[in-house]
C-alpha atoms as a PDB file:
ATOM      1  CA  UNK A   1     -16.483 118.057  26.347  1.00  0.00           C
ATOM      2  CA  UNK A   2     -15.234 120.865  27.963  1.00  0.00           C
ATOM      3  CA  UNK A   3     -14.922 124.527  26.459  1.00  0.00           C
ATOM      4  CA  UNK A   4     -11.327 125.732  25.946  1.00  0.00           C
ATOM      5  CA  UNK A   5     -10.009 128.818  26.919  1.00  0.00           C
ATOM      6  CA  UNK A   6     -10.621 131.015  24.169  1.00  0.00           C
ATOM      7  CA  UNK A   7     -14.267 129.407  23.594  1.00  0.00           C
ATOM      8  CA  UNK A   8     -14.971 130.477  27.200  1.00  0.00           C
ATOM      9  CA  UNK A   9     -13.482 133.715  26.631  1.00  0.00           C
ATOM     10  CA  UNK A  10     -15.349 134.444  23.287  1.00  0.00           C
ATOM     11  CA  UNK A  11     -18.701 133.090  24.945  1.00  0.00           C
ATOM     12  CA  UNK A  12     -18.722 135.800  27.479  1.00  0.00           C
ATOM     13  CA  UNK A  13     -17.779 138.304  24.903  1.00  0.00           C
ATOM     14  CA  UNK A  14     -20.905 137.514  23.325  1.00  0.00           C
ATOM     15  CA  UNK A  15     -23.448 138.160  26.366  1.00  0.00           C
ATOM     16  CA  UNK A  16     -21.716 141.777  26.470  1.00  0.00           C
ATOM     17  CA  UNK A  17     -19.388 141.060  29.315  1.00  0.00           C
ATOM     18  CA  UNK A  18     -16.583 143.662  29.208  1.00  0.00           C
ATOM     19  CA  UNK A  19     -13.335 142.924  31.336  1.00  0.00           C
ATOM     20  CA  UNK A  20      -9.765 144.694  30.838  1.00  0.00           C
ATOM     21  CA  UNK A  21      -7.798 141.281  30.578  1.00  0.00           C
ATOM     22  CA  UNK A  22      -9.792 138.280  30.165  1.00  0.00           C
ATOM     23  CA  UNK A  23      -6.774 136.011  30.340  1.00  0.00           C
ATOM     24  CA  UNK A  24      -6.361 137.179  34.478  1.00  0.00           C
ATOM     25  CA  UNK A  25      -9.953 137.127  34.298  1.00  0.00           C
ATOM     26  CA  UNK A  26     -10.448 133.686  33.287  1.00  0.00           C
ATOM     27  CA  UNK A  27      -7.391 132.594  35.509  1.00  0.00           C
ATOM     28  CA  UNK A  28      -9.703 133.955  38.252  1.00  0.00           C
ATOM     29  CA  UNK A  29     -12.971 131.880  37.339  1.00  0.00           C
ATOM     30  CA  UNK A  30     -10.716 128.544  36.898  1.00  0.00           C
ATOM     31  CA  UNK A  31      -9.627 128.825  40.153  1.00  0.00           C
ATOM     32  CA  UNK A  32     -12.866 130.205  41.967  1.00  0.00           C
ATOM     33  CA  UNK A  33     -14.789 127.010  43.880  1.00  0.00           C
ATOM     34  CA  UNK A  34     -16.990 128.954  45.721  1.00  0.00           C
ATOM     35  CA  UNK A  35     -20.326 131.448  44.692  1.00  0.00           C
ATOM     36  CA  UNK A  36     -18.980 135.168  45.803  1.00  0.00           C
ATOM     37  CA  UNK A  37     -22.271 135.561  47.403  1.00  0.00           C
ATOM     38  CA  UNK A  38     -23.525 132.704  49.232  1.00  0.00           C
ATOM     39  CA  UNK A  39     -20.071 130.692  49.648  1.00  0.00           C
ATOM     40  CA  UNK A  40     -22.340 127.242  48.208  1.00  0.00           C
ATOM     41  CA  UNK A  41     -19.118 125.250  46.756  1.00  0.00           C
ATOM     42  CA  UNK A  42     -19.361 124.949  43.106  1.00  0.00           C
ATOM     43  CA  UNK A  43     -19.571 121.483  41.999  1.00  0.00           C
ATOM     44  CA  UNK A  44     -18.165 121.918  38.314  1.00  0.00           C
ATOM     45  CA  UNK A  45     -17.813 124.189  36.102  1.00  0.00           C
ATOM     46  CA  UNK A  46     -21.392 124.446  34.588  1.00  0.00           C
ATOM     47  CA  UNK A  47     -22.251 125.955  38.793  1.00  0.00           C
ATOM     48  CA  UNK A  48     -20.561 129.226  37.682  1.00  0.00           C
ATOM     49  CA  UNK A  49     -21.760 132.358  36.435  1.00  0.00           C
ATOM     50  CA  UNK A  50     -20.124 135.124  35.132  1.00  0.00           C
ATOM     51  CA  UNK A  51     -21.956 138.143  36.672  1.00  0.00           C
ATOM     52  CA  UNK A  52     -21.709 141.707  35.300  1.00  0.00           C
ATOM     53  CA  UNK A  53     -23.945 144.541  34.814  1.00  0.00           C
ATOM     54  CA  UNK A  54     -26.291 143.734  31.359  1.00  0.00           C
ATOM     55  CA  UNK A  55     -26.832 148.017  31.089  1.00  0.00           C
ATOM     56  CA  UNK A  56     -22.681 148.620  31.602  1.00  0.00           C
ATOM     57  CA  UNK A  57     -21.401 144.944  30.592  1.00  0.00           C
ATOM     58  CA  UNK A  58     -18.461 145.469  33.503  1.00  0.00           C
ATOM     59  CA  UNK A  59     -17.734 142.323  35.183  1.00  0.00           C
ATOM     60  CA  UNK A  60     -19.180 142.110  38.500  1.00  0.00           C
ATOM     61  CA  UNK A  61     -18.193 138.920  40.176  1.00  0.00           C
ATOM     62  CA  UNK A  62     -18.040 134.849  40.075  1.00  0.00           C
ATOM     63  CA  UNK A  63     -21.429 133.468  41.224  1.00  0.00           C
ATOM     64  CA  UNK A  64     -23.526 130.016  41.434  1.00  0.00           C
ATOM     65  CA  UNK A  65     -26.499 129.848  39.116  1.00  0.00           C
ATOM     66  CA  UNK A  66     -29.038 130.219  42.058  1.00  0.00           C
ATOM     67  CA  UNK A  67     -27.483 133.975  43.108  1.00  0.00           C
ATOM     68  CA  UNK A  68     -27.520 135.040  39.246  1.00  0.00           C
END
């Protein structure tokens, strides 16, 4: 079963991600199919990663598993 918005939302609030409007933020990752970094296609939703700096927590960019 998938997560729902606000489960997403709250999960990367818990790793210390830190993003001025997660709504437009998670708009963004819905809608992203490809890694930011090596263009592989994402194949569902479990391929993306959320990556951000662990020392700031700022929200870097939308990555597969293999470039986080």
């Amino acid at each position: 079963m998938p997560m729902t918005k606000s489960q997403t939302i709250s999960n990367w609030k818990k790793r210390g991600l830190i993003y001025d409007n997660y709504d437009d933020l998670y708009e963004v990752y819905i809608k992203t199919m490809q890694c930011k970094h090596c263009n592989r296609e994402f194949k569902n939703s479990t391929d993306r990663c959320m990556d951000h700096d662990h020392t700031t927590g700022l929200f870097r960019s939308i990555v597969c598993r293999s470039c986080n």
